[in-house]
PDB file of N, CA and C in Angstrom:
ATOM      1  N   UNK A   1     -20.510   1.261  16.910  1.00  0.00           N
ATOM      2  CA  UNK A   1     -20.463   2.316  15.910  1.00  0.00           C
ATOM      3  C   UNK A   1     -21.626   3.270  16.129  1.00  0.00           C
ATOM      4  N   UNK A   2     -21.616   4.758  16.029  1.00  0.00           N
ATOM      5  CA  UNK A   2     -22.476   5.387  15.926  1.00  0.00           C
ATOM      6  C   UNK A   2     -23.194   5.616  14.764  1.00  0.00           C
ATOM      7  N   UNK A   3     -24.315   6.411  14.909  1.00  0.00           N
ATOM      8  CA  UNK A   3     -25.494   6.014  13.993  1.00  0.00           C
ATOM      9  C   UNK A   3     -24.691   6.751  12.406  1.00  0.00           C
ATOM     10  N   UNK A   4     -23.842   7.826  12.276  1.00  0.00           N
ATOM     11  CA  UNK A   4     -23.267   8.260  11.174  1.00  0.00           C
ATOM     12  C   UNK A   4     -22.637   7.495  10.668  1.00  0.00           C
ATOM     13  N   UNK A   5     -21.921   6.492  10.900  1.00  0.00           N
ATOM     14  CA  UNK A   5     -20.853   5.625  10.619  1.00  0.00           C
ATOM     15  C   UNK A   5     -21.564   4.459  10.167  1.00  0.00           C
ATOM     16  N   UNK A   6     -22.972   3.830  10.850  1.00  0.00           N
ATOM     17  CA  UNK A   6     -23.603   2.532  10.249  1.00  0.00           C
ATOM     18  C   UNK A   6     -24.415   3.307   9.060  1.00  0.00           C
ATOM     19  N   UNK A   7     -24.774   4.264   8.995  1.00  0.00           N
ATOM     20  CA  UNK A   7     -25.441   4.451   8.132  1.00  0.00           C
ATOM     21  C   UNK A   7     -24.570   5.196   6.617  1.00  0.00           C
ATOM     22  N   UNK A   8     -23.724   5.620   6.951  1.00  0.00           N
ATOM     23  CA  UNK A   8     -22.654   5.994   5.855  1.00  0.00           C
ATOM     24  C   UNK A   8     -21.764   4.357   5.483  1.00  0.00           C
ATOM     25  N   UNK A   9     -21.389   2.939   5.706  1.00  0.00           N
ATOM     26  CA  UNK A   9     -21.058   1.846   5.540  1.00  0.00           C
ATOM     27  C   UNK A   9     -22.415   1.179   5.244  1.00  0.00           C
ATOM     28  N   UNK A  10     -22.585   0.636   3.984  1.00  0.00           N
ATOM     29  CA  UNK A  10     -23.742  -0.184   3.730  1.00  0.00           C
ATOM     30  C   UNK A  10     -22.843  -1.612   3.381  1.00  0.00           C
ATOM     31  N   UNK A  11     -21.574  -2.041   3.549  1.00  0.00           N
ATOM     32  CA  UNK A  11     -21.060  -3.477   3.553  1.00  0.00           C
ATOM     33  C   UNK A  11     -19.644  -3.301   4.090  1.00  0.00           C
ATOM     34  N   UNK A  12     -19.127  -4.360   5.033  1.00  0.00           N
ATOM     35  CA  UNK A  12     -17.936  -4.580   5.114  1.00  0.00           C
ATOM     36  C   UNK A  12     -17.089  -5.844   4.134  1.00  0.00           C
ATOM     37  N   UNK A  13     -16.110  -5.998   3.711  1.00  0.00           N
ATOM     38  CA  UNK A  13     -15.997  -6.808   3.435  1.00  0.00           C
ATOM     39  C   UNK A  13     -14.233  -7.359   4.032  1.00  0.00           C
ATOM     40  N   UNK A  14     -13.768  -8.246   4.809  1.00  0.00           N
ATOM     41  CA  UNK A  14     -12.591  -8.409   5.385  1.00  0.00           C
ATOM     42  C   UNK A  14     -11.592  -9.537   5.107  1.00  0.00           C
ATOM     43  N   UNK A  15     -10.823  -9.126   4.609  1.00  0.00           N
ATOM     44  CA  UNK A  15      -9.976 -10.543   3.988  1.00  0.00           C
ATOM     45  C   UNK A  15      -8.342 -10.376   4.727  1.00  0.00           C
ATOM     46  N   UNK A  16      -8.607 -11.230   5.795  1.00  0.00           N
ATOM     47  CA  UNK A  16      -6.981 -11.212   6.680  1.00  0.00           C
ATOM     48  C   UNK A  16      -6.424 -12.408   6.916  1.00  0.00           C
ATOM     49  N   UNK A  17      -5.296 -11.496   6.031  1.00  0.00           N
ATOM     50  CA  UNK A  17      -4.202 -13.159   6.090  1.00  0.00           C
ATOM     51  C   UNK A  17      -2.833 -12.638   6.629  1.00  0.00           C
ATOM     52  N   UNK A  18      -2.838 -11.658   7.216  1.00  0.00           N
ATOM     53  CA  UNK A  18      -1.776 -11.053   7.461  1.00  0.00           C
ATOM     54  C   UNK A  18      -1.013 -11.856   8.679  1.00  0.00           C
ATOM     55  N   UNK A  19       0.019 -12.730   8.973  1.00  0.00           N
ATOM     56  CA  UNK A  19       0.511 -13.352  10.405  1.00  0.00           C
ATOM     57  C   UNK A  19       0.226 -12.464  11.367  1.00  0.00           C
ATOM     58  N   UNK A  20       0.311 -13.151  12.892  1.00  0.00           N
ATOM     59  CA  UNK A  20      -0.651 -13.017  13.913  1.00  0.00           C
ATOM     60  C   UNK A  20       1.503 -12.627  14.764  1.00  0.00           C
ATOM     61  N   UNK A  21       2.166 -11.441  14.282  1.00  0.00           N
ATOM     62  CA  UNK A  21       3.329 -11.769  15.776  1.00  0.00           C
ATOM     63  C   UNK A  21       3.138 -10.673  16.385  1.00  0.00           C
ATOM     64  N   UNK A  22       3.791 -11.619  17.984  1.00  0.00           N
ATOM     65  CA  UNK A  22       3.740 -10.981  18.855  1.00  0.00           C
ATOM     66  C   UNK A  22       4.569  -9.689  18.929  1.00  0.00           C
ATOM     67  N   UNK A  23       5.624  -9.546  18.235  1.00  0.00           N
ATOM     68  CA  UNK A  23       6.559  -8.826  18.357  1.00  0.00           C
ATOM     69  C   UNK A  23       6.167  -7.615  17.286  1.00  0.00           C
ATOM     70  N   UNK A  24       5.618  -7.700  16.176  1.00  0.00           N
ATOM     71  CA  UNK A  24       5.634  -6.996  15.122  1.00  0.00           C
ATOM     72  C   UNK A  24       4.062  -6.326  15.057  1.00  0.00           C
ATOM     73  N   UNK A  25       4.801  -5.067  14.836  1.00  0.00           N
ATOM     74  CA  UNK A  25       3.363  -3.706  14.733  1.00  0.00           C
ATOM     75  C   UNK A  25       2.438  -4.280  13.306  1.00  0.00           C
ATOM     76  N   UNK A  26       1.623  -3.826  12.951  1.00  0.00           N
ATOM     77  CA  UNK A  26       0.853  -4.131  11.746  1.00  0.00           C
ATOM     78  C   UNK A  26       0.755  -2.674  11.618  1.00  0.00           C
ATOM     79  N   UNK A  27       1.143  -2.579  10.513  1.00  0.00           N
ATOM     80  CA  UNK A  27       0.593  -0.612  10.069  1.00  0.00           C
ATOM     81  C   UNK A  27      -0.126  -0.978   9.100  1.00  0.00           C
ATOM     82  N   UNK A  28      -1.723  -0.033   9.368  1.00  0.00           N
ATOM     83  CA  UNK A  28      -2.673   0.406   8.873  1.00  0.00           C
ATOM     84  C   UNK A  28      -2.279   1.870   7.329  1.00  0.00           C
ATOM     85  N   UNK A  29      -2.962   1.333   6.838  1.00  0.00           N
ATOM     86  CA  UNK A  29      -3.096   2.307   5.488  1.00  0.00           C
ATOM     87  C   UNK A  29      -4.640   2.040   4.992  1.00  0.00           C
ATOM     88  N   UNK A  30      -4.607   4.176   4.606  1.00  0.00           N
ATOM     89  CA  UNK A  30      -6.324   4.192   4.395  1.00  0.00           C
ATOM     90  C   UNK A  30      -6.280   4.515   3.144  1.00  0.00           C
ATOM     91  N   UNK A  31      -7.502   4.523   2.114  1.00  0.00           N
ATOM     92  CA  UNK A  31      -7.744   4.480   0.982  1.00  0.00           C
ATOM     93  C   UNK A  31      -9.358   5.090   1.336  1.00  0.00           C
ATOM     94  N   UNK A  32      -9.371   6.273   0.103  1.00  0.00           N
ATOM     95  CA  UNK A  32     -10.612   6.717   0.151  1.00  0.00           C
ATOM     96  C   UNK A  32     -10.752   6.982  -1.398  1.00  0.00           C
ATOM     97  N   UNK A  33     -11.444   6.222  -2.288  1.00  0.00           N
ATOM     98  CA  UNK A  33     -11.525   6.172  -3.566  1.00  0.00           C
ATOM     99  C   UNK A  33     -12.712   5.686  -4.425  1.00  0.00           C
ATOM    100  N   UNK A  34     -13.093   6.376  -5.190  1.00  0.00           N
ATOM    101  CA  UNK A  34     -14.551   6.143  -5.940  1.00  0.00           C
ATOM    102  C   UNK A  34     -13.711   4.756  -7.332  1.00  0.00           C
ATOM    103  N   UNK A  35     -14.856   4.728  -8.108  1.00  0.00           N
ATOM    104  CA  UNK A  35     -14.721   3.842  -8.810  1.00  0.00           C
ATOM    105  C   UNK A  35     -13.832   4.165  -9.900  1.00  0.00           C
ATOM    106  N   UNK A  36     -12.971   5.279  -9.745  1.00  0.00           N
ATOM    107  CA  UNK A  36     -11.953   5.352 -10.871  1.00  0.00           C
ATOM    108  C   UNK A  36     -11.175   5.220 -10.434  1.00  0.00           C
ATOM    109  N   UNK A  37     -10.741   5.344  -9.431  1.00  0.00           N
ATOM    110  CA  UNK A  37      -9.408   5.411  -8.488  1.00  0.00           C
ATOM    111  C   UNK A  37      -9.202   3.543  -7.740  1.00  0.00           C
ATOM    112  N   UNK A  38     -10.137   2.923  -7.663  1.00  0.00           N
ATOM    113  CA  UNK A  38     -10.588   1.393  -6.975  1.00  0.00           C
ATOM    114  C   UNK A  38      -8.937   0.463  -7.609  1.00  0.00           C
ATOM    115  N   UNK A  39      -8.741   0.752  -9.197  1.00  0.00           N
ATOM    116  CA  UNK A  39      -7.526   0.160  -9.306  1.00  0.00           C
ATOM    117  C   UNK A  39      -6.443   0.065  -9.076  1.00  0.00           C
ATOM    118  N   UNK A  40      -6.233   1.749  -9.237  1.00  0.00           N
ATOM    119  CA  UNK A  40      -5.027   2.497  -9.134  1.00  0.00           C
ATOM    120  C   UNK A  40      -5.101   1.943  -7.076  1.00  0.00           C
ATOM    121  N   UNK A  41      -5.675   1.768  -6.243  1.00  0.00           N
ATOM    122  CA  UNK A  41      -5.426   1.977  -5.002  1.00  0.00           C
ATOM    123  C   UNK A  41      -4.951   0.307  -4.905  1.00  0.00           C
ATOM    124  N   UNK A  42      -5.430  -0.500  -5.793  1.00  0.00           N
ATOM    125  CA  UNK A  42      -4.835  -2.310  -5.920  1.00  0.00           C
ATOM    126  C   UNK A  42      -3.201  -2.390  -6.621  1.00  0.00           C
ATOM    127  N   UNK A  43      -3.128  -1.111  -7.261  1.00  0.00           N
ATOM    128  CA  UNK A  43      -1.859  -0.685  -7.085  1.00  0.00           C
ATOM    129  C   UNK A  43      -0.700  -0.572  -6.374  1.00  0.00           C
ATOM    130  N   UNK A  44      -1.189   0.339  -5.987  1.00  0.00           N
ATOM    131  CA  UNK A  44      -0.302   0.961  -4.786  1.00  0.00           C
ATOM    132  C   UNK A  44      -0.392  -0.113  -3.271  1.00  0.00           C
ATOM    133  N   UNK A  45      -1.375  -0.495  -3.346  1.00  0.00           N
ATOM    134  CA  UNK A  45      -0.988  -1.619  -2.375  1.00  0.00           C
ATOM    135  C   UNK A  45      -0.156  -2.729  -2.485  1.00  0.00           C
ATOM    136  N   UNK A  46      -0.454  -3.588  -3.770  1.00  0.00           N
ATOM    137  CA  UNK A  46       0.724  -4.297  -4.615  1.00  0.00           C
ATOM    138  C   UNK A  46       2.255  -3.777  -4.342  1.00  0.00           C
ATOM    139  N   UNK A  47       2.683  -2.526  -4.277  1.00  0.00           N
ATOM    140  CA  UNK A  47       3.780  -2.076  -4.508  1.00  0.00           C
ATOM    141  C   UNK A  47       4.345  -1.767  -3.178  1.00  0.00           C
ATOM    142  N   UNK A  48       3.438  -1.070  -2.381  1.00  0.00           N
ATOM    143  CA  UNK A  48       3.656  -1.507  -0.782  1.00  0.00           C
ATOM    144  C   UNK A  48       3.936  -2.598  -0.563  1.00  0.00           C
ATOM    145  N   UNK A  49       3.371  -3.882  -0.751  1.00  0.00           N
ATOM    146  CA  UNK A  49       3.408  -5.316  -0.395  1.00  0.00           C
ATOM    147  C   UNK A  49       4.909  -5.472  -1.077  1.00  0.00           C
ATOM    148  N   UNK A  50       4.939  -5.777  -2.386  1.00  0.00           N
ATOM    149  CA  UNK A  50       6.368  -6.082  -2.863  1.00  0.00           C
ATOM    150  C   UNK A  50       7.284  -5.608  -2.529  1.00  0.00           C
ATOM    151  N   UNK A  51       8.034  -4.163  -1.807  1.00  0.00           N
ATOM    152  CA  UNK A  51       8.767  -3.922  -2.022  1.00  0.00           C
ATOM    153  C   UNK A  51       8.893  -3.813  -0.044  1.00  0.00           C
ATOM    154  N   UNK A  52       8.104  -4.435   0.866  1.00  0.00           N
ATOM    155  CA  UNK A  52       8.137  -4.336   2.348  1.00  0.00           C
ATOM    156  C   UNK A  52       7.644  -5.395   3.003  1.00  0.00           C
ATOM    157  N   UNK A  53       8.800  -6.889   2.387  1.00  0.00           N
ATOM    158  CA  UNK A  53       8.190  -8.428   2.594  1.00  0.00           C
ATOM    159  C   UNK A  53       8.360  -8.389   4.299  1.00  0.00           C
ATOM    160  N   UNK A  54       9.462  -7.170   4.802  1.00  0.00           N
ATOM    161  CA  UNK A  54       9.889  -7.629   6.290  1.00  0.00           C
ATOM    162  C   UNK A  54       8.604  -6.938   7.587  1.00  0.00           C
ATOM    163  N   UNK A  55       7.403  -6.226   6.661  1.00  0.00           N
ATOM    164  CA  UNK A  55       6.336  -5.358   7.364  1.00  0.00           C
ATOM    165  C   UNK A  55       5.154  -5.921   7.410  1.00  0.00           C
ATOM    166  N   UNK A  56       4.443  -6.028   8.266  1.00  0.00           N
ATOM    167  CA  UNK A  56       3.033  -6.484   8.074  1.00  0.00           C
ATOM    168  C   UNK A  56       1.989  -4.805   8.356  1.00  0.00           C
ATOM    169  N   UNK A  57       1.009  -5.773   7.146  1.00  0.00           N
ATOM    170  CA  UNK A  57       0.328  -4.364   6.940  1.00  0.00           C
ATOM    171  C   UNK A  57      -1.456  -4.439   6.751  1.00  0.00           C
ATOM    172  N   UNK A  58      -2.245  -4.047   7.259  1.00  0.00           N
ATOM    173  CA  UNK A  58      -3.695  -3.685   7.297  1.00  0.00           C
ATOM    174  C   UNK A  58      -3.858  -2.469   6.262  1.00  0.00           C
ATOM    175  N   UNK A  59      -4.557  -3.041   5.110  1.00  0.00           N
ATOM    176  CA  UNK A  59      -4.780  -2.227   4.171  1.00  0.00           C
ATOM    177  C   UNK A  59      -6.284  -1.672   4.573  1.00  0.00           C
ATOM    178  N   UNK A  60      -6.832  -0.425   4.029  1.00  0.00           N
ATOM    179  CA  UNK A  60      -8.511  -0.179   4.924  1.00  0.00           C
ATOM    180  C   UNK A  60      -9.245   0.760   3.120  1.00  0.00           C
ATOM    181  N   UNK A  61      -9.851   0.362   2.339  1.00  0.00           N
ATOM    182  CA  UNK A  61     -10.086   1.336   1.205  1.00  0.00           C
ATOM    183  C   UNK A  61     -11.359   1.236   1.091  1.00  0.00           C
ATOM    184  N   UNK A  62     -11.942   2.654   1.225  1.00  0.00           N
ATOM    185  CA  UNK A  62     -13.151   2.915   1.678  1.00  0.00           C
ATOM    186  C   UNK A  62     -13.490   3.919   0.394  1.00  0.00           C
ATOM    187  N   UNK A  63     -14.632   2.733  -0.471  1.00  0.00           N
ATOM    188  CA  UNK A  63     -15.071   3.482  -1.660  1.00  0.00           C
ATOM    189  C   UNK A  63     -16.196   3.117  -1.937  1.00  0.00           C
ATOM    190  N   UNK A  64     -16.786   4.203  -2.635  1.00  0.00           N
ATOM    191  CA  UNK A  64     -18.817   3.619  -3.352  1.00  0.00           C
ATOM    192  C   UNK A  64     -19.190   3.194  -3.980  1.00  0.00           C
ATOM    193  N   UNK A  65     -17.938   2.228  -4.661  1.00  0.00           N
ATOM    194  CA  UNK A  65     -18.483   1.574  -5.656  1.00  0.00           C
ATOM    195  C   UNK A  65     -17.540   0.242  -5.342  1.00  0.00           C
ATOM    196  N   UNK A  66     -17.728  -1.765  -5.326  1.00  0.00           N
ATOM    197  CA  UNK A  66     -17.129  -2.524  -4.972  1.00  0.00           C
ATOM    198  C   UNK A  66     -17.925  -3.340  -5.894  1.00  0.00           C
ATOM    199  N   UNK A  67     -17.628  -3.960  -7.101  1.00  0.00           N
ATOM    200  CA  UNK A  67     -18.121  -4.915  -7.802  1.00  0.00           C
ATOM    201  C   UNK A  67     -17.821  -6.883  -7.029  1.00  0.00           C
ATOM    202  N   UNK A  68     -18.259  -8.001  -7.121  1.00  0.00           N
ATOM    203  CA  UNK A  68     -17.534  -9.193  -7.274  1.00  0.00           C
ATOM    204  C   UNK A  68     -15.947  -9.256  -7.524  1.00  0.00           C
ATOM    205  N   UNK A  69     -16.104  -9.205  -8.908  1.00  0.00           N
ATOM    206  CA  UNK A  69     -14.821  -8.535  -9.706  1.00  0.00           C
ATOM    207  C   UNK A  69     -13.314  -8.165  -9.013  1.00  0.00           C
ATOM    208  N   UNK A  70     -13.403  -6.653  -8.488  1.00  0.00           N
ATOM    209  CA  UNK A  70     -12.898  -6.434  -8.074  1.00  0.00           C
ATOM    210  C   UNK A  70     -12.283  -6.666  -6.540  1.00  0.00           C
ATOM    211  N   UNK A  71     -13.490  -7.468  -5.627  1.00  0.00           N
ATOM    212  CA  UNK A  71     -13.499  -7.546  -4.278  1.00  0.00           C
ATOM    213  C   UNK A  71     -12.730  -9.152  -4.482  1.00  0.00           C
ATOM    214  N   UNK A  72     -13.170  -9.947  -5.511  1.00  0.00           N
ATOM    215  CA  UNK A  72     -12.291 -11.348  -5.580  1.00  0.00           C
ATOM    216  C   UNK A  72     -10.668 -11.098  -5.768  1.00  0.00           C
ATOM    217  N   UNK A  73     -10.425  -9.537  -6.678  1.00  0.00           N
ATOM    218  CA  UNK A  73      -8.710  -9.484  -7.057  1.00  0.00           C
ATOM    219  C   UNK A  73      -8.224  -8.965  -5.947  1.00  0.00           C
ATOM    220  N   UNK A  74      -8.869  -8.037  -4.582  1.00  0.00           N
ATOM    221  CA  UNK A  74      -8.631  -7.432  -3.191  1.00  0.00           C
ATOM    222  C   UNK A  74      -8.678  -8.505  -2.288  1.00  0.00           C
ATOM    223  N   UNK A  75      -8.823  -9.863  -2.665  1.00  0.00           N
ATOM    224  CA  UNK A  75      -9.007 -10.817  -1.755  1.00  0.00           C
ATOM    225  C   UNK A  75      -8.191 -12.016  -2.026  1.00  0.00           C
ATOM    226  N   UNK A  76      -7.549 -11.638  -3.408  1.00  0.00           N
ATOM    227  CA  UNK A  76      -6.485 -12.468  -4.049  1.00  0.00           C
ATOM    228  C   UNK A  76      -5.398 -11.818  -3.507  1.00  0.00           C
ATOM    229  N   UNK A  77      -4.694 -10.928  -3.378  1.00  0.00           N
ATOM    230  CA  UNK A  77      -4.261  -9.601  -3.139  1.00  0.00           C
ATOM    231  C   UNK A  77      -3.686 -10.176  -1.813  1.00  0.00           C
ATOM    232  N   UNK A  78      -5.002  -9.916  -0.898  1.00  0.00           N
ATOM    233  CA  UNK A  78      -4.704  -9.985   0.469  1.00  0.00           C
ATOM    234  C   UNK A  78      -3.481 -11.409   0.763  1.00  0.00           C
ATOM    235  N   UNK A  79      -4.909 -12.896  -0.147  1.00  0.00           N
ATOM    236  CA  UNK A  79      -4.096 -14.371   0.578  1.00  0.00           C
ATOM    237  C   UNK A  79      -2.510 -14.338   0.140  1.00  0.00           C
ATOM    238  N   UNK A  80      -2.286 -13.905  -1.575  1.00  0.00           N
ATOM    239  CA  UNK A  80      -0.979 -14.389  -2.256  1.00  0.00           C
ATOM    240  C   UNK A  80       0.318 -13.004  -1.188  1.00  0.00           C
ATOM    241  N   UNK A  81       0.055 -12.276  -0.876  1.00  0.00           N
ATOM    242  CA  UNK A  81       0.803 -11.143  -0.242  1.00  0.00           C
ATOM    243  C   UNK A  81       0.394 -11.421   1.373  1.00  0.00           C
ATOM    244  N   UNK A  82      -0.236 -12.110   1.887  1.00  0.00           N
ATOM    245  CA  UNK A  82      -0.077 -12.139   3.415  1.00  0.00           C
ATOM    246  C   UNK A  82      -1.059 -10.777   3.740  1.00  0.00           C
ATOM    247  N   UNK A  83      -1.385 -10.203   3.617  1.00  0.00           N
ATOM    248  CA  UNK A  83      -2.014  -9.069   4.245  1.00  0.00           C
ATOM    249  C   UNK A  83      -3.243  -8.800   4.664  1.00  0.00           C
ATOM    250  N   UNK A  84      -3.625  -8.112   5.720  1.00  0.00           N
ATOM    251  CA  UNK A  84      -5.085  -7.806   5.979  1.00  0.00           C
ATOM    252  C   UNK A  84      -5.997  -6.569   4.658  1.00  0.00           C
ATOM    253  N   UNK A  85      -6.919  -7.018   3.828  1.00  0.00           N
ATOM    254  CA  UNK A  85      -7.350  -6.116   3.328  1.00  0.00           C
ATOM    255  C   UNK A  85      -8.875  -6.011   3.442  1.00  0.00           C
ATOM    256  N   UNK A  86      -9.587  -4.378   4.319  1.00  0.00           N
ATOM    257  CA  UNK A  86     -11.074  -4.277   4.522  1.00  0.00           C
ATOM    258  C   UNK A  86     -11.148  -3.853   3.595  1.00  0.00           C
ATOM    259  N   UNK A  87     -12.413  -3.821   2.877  1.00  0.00           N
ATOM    260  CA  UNK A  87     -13.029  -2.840   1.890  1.00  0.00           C
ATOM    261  C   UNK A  87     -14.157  -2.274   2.860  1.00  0.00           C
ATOM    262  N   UNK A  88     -14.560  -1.077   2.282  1.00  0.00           N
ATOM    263  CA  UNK A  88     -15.886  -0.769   3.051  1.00  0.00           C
ATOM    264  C   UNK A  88     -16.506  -0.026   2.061  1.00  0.00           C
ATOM    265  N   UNK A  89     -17.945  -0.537   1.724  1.00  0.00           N
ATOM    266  CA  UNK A  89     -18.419   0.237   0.694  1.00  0.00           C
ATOM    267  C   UNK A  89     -19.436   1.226   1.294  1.00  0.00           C
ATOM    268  N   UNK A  90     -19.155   2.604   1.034  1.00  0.00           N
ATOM    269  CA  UNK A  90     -19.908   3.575   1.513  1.00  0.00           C
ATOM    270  C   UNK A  90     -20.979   3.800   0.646  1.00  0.00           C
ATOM    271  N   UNK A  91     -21.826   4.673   1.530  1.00  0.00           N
ATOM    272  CA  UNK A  91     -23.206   5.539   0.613  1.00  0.00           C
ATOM    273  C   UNK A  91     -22.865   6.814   0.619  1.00  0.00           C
ATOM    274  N   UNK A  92     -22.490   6.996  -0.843  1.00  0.00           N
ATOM    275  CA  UNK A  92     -22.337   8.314  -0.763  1.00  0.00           C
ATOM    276  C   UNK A  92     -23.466   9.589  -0.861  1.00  0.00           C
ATOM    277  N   UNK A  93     -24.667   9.024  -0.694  1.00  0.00           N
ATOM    278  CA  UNK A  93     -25.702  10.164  -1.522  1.00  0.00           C
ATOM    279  C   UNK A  93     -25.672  11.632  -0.794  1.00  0.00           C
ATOM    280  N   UNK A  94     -25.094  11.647   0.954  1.00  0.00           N
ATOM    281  CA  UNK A  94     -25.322  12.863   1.068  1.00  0.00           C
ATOM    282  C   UNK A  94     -23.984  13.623   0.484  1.00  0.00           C
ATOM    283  N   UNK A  95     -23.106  12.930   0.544  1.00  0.00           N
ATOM    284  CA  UNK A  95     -21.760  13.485  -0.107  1.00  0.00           C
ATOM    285  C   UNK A  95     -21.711  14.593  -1.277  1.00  0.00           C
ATOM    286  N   UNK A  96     -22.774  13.602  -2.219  1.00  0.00           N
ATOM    287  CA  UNK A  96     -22.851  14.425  -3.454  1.00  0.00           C
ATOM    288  C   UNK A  96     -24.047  15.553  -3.496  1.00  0.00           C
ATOM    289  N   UNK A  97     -24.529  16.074  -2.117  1.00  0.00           N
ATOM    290  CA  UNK A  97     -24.778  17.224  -2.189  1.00  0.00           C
ATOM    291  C   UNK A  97     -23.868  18.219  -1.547  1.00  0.00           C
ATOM    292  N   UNK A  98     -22.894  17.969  -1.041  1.00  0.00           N
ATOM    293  CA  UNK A  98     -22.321  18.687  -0.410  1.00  0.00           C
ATOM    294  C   UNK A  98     -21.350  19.749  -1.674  1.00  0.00           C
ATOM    295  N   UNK A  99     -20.429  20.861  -1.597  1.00  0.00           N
ATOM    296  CA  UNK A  99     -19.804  21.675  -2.387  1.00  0.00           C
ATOM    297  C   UNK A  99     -18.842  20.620  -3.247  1.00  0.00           C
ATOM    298  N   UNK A 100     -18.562  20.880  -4.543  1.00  0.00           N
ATOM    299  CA  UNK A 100     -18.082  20.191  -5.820  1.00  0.00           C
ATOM    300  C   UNK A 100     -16.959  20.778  -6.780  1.00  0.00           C
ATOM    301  N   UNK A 101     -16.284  20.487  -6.988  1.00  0.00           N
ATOM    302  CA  UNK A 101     -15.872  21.150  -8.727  1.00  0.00           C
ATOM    303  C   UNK A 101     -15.559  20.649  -9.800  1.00  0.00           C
ATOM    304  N   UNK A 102     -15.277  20.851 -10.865  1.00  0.00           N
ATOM    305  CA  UNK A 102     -14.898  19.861 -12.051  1.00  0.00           C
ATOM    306  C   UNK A 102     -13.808  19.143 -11.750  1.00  0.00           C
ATOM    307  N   UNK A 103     -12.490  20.043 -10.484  1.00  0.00           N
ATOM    308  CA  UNK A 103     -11.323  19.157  -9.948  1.00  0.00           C
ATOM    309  C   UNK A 103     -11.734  18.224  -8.834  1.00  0.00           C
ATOM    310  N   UNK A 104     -12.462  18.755  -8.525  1.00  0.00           N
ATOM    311  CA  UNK A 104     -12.569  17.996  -7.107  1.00  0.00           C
ATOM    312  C   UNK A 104     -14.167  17.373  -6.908  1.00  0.00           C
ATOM    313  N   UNK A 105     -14.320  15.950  -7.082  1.00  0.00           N
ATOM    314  CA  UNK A 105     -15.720  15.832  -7.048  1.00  0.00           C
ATOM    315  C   UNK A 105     -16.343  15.169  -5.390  1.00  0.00           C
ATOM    316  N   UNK A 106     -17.357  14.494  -5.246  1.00  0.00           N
ATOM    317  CA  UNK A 106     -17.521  14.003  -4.189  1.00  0.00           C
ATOM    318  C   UNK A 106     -17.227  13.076  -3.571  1.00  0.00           C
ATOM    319  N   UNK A 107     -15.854  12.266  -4.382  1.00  0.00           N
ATOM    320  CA  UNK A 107     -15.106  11.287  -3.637  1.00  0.00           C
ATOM    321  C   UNK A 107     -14.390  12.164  -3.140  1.00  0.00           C
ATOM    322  N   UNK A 108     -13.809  13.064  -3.273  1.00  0.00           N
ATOM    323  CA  UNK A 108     -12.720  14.234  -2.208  1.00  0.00           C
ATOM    324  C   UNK A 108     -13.395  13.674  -0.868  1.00  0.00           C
ATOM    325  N   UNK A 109     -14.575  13.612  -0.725  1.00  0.00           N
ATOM    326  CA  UNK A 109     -14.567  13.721   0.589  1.00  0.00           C
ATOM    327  C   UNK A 109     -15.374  12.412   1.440  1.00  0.00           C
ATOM    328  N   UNK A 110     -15.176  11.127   0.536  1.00  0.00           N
ATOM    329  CA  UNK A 110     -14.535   9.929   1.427  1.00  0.00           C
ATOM    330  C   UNK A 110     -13.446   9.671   2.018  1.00  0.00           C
ATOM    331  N   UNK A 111     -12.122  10.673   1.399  1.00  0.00           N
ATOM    332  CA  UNK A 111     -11.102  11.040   2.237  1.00  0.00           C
ATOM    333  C   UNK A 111     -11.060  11.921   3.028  1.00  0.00           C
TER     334      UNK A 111
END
């Protein structure tokens, strides 16, 4: 990793239970979400998972805020659904100097 990338990731955290076949692609899905959005994205993964038992899938949600809490229900998530799920908790501090608005704040641009 280059030096922007170790220093913007201050934890990984990796929970893969996703089967290992030879035959079958794993599709990746990214998530870029601050701490309001952290549920809503345990969501939408849930609903991916339920409704695509015949797909294997690498979930990746990259946000600045990751409690216990929440990293135990992303890791419950992963074993009971089969799936690979990273978290990666970023630093956002230079983020939030960068340009802003009341719509759009500085998680816009962990995505």
């Amino acid at each position: 990793m280059d030096n922007i990338t170790m220093n913007a990731i201050k934890e990984i955290k990796e929970y893969k239970y996703a089967p290992t076949v030879q035959k079958k692609k794993k599709l990746d899905i990214a998530y870029g979400v601050d701490e309001k959005y952290l549920f809503a994205s345990g969501i939408s993964i849930t609903s991916i998972l339920l409704h695509n038992d015949n797909s294997t899938f690498a979930f990746h949600v990259f946000t600045d805020f990751l409690d216990v809490d929440n990293a135990s229900k992303f890791k419950k998530l992963a074993k009971n659904r089969c799936a690979d799920i990273t978290l990666y908790l970023i630093d956002c501090k230079k983020l939030k100097n960068l340009p802003c608005s009341d719509r759009f704040n500085y998680s816009t641009y962990i995505r």
